[in-house]
PDB file of N, CA and C in Angstrom:
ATOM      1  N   UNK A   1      13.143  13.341  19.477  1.00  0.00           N
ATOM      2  CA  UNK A   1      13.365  13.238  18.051  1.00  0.00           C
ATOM      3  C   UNK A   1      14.859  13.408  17.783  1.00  0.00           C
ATOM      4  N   UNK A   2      15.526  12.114  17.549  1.00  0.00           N
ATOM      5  CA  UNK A   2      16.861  12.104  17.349  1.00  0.00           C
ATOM      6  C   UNK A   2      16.771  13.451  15.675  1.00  0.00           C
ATOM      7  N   UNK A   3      18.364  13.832  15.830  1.00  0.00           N
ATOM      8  CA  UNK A   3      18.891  15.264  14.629  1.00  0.00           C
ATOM      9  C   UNK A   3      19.287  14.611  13.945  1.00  0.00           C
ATOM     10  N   UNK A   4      18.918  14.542  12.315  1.00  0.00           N
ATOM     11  CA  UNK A   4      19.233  13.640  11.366  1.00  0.00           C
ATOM     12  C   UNK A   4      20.688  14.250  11.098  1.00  0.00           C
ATOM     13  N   UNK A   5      21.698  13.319  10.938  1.00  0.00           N
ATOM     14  CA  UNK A   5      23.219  13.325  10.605  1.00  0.00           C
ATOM     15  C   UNK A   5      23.583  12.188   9.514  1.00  0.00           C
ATOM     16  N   UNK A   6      24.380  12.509   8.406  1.00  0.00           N
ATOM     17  CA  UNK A   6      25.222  11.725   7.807  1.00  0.00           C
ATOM     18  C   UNK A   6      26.163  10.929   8.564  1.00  0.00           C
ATOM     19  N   UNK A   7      26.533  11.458   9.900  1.00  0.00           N
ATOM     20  CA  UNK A   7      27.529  10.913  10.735  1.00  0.00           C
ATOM     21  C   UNK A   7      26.357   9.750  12.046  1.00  0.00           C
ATOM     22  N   UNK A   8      27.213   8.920  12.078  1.00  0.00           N
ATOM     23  CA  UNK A   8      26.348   7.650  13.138  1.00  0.00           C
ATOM     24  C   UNK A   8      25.271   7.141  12.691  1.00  0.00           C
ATOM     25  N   UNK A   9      24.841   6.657  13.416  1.00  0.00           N
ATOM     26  CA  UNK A   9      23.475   5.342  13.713  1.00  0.00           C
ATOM     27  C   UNK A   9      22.503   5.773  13.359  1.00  0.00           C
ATOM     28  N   UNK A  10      21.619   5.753  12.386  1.00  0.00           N
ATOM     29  CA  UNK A  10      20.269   5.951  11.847  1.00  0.00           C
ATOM     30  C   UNK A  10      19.308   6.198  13.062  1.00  0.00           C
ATOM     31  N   UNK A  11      18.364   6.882  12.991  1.00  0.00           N
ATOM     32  CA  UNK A  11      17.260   6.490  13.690  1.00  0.00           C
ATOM     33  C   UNK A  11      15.763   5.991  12.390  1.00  0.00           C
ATOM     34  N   UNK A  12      14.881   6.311  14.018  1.00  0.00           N
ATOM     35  CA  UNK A  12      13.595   6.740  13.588  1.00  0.00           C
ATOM     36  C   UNK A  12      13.228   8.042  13.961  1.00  0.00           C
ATOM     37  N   UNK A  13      11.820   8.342  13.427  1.00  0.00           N
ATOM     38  CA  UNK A  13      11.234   9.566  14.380  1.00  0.00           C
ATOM     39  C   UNK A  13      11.189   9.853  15.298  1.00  0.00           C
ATOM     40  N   UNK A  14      10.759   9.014  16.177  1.00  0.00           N
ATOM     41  CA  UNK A  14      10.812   9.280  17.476  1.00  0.00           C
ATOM     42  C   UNK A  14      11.636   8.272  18.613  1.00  0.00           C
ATOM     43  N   UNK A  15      12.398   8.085  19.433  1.00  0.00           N
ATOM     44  CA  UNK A  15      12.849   6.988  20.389  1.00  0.00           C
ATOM     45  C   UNK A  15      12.969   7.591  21.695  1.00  0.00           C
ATOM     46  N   UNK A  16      12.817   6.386  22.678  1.00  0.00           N
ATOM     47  CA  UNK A  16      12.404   6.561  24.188  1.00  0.00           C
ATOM     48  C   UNK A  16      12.690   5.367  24.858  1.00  0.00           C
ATOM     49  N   UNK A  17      12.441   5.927  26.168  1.00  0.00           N
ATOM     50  CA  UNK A  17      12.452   4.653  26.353  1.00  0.00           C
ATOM     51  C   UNK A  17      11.294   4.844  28.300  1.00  0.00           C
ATOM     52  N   UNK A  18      10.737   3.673  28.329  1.00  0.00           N
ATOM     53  CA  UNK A  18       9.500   3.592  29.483  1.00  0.00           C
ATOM     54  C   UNK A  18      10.223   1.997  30.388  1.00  0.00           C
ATOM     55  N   UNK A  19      10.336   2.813  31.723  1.00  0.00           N
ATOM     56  CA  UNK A  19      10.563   1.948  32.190  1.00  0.00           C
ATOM     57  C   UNK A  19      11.794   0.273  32.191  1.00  0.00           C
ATOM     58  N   UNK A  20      13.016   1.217  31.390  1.00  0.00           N
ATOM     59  CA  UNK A  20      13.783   0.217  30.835  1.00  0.00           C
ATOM     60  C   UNK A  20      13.610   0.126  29.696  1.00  0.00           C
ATOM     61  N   UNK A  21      12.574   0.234  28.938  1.00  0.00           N
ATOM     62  CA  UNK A  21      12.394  -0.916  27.408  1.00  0.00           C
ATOM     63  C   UNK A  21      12.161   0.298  26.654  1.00  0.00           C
ATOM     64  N   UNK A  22      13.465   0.022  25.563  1.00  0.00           N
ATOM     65  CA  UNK A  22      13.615   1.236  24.705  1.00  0.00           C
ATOM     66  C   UNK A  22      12.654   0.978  23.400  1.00  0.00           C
ATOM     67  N   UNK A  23      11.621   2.463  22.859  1.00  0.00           N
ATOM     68  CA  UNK A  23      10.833   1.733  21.863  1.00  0.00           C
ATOM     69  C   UNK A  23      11.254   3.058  20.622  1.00  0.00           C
ATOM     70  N   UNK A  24      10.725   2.396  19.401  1.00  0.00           N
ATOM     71  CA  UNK A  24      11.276   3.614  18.167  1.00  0.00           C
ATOM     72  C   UNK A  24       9.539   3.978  17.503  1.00  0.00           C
ATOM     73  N   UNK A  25       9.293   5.046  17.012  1.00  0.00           N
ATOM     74  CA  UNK A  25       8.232   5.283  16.253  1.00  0.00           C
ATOM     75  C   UNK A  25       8.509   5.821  15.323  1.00  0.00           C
ATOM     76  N   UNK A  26       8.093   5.763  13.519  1.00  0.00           N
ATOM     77  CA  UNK A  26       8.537   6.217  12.423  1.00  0.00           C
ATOM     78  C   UNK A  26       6.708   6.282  12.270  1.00  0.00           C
ATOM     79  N   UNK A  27       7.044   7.754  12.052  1.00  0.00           N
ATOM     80  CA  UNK A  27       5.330   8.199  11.465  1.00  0.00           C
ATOM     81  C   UNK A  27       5.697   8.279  10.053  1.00  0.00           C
ATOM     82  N   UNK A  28       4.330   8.396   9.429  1.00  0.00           N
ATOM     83  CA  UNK A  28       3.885   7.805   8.207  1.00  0.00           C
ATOM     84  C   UNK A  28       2.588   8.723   7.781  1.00  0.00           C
ATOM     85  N   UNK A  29       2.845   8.832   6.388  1.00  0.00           N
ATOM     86  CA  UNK A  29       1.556   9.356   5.758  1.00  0.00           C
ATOM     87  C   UNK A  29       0.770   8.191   6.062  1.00  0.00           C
ATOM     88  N   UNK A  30      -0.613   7.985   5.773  1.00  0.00           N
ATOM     89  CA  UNK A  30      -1.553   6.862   5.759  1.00  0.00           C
ATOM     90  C   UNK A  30      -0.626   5.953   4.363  1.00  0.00           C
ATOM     91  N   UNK A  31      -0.695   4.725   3.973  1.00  0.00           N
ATOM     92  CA  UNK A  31      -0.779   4.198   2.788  1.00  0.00           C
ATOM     93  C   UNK A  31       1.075   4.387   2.367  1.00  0.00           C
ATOM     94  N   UNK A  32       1.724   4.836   3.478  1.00  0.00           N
ATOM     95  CA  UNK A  32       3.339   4.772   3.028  1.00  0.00           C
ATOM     96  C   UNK A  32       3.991   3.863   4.171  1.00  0.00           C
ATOM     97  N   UNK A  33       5.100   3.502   3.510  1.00  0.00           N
ATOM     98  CA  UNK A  33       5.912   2.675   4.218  1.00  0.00           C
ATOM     99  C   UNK A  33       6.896   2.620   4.444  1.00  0.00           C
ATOM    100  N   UNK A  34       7.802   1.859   5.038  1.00  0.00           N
ATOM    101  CA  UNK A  34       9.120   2.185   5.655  1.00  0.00           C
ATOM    102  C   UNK A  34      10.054   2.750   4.122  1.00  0.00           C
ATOM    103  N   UNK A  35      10.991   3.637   4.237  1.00  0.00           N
ATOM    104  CA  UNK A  35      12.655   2.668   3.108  1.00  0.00           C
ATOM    105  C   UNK A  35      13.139   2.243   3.555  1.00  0.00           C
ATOM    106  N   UNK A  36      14.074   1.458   2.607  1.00  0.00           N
ATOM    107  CA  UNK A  36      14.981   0.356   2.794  1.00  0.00           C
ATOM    108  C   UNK A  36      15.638   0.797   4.121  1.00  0.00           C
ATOM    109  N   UNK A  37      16.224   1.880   4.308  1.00  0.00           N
ATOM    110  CA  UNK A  37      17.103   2.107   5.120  1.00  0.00           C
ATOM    111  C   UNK A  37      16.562   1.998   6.742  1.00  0.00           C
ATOM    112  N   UNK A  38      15.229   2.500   6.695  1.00  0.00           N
ATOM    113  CA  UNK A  38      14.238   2.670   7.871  1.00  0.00           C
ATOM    114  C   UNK A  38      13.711   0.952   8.165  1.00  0.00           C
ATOM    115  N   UNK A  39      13.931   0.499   7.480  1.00  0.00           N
ATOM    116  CA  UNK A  39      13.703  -1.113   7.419  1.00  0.00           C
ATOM    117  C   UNK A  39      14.688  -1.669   8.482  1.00  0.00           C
ATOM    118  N   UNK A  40      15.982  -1.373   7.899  1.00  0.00           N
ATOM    119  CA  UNK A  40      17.268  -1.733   8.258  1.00  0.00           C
ATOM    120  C   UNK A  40      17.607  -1.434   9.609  1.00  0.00           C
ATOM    121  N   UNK A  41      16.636   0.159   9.874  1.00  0.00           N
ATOM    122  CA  UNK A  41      17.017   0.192  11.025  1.00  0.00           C
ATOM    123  C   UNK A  41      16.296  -0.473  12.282  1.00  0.00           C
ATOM    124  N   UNK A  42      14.584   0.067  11.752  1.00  0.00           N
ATOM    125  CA  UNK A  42      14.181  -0.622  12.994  1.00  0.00           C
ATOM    126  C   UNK A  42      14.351  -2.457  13.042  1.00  0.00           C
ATOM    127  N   UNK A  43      14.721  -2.998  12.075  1.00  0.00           N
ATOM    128  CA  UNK A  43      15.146  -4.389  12.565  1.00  0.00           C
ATOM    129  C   UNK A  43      16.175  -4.410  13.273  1.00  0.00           C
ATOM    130  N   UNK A  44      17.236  -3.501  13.022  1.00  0.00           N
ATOM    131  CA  UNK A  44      18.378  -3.338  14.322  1.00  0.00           C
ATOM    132  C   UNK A  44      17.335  -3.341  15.759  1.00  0.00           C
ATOM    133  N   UNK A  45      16.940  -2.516  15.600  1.00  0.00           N
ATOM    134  CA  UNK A  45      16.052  -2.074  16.857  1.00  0.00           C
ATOM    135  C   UNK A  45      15.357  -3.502  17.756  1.00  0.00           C
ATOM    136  N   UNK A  46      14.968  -3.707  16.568  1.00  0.00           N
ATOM    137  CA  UNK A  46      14.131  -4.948  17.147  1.00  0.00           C
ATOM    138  C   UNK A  46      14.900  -6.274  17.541  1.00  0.00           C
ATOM    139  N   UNK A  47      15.762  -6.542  16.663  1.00  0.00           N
ATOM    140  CA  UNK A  47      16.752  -7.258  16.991  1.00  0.00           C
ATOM    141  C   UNK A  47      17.530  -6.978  18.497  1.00  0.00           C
ATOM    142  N   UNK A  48      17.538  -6.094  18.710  1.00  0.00           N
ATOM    143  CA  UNK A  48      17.794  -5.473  20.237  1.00  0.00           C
ATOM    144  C   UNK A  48      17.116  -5.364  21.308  1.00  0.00           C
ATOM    145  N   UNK A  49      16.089  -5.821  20.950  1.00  0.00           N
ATOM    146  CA  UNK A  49      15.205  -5.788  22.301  1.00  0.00           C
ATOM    147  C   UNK A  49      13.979  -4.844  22.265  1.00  0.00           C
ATOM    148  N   UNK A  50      14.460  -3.925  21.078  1.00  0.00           N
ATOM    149  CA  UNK A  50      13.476  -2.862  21.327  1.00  0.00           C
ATOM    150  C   UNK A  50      11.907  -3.246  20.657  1.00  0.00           C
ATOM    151  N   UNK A  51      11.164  -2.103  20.692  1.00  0.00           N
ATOM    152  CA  UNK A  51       9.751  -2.203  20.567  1.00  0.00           C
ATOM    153  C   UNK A  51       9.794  -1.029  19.209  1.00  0.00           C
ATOM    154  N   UNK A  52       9.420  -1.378  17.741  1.00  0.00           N
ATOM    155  CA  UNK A  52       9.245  -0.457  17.089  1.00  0.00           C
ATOM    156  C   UNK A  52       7.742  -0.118  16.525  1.00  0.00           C
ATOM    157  N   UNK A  53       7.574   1.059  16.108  1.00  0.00           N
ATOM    158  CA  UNK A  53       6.037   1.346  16.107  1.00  0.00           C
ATOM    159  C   UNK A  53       5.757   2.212  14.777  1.00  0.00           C
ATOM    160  N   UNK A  54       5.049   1.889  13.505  1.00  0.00           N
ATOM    161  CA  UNK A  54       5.410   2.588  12.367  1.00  0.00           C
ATOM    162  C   UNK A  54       3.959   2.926  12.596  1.00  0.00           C
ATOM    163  N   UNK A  55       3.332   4.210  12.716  1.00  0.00           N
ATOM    164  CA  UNK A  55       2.055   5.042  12.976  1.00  0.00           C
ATOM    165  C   UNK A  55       1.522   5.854  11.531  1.00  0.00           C
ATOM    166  N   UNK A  56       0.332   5.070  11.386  1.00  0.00           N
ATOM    167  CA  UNK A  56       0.078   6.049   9.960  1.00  0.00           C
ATOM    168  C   UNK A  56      -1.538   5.908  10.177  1.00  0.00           C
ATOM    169  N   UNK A  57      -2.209   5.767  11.323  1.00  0.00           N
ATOM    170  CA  UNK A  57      -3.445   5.564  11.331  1.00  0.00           C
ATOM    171  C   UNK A  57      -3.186   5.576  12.595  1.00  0.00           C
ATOM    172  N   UNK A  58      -4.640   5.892  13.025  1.00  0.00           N
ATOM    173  CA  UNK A  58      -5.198   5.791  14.656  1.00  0.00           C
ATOM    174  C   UNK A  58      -5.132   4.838  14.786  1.00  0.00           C
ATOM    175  N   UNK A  59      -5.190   3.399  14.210  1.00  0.00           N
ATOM    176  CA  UNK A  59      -4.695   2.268  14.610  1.00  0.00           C
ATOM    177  C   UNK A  59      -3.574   1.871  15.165  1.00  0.00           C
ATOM    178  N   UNK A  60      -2.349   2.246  14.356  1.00  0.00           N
ATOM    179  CA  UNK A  60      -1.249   2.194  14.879  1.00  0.00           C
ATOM    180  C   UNK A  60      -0.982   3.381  16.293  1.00  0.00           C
ATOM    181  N   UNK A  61      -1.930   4.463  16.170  1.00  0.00           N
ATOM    182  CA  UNK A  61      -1.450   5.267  17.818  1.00  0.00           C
ATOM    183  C   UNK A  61      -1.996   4.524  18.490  1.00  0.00           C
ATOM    184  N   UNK A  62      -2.702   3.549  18.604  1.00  0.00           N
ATOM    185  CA  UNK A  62      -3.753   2.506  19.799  1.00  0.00           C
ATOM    186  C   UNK A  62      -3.025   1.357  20.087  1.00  0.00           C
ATOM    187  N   UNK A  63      -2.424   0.981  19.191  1.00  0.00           N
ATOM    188  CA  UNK A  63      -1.375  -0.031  19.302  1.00  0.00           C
ATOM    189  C   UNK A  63      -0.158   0.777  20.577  1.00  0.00           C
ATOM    190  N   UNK A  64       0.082   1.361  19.883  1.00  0.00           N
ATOM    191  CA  UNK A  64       1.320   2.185  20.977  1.00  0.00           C
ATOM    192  C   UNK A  64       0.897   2.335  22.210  1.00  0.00           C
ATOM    193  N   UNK A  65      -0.102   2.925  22.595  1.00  0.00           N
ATOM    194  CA  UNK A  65      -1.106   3.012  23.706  1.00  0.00           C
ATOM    195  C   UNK A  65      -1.060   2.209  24.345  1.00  0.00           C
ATOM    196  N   UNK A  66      -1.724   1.157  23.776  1.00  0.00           N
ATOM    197  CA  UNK A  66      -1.776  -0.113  24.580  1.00  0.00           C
ATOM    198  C   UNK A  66      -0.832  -0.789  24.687  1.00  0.00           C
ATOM    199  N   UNK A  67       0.347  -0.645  24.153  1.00  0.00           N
ATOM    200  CA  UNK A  67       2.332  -1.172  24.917  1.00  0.00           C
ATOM    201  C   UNK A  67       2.228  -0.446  25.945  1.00  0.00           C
ATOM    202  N   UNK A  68       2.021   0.918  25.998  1.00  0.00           N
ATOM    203  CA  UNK A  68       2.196   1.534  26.808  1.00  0.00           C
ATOM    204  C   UNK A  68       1.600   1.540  28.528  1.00  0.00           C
ATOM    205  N   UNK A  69       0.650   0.933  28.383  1.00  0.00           N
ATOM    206  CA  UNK A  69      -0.570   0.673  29.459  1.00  0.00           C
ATOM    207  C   UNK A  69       0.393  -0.648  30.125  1.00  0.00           C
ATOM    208  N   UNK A  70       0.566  -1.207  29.090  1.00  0.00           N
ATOM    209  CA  UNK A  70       0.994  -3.069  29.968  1.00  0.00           C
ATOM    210  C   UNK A  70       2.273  -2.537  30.744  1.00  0.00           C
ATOM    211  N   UNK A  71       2.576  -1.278  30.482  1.00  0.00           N
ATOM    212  CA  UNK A  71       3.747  -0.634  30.846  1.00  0.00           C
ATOM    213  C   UNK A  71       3.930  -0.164  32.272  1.00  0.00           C
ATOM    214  N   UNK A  72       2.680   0.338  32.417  1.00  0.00           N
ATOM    215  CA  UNK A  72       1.827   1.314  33.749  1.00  0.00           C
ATOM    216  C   UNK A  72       1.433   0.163  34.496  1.00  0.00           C
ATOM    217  N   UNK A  73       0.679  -1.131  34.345  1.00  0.00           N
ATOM    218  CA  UNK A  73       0.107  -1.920  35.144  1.00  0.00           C
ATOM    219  C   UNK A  73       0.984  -2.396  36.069  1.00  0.00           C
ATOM    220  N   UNK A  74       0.512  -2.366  37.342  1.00  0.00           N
ATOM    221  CA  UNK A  74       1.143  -2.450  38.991  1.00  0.00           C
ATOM    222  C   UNK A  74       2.079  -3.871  38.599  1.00  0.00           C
ATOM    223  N   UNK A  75       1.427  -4.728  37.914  1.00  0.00           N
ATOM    224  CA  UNK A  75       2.244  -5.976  37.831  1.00  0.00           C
ATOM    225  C   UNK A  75       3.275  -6.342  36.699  1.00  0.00           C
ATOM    226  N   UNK A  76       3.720  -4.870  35.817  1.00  0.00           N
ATOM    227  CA  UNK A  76       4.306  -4.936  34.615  1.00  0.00           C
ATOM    228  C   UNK A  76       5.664  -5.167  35.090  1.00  0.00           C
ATOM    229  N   UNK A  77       6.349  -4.237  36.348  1.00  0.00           N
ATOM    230  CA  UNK A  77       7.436  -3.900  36.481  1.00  0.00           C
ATOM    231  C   UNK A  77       7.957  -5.394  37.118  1.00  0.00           C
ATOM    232  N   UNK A  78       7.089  -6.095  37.756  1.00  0.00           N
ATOM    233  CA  UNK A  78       7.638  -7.162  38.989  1.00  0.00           C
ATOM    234  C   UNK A  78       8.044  -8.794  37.775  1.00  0.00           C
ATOM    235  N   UNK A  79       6.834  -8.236  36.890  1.00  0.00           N
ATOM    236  CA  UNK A  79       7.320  -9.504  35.870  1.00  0.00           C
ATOM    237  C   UNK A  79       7.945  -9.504  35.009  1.00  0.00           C
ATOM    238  N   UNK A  80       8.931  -8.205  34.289  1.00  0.00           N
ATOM    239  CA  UNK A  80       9.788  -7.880  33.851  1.00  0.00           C
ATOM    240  C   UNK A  80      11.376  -8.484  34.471  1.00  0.00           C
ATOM    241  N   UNK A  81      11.249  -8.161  35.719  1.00  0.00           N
ATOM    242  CA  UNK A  81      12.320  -8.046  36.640  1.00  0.00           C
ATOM    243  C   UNK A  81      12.131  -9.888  36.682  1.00  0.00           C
ATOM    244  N   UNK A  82      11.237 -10.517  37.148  1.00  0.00           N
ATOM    245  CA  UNK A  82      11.300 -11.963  36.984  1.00  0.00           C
ATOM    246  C   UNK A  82      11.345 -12.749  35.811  1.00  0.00           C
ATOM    247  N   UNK A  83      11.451 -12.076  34.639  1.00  0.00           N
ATOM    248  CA  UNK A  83      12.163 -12.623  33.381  1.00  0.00           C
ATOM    249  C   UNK A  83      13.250 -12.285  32.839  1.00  0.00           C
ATOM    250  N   UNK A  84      14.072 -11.672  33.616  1.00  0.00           N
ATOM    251  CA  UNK A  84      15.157 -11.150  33.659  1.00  0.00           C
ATOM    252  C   UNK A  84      16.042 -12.085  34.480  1.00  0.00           C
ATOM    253  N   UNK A  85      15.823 -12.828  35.468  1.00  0.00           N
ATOM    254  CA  UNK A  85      16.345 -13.332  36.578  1.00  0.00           C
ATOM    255  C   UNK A  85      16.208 -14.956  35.709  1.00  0.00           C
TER     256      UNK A  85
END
């Protein structure tokens, strides 16, 4: 959990990163949504490569989950590396 500062780069709630691929999570009451600013950022994010994840339901933690799994599978790392090349 990046320390919220007036000084530098916005985050989200949470950022990481698995295996190379950096991802952001901004939790959420049920029924709320990004601000503008949290908008702004994770499209940076995404625009970058990254994986962002806005969680306000067990839906959205299952979603994450399951990035996470394609993450773990024996054949995730070899076809990463061959779309890279």
């Amino acid at each position: 959990m990046p320390v919220a500062s007036p000084f530098g780069q916005p985050g989200l709630d949470y950022e990481g990163c698995i295996n190379g691929l950096f991802f952001a999570i901004e939790a959420k009451a049920p029924g709320e949504w990004l601000t503008p600013r949290q908008r702004l950022t994770a499209r940076s994010m995404l625009t970058g490569g990254g994986k962002v994840f806005i969680i306000s339901s067990e839906e959205g933690l299952e979603a994450f989950k399951r990035w996470v799994d394609t993450l773990r599978a024996p054949h995730a790392t070899a076809r990463r590396i061959r779309r890279r090349a």
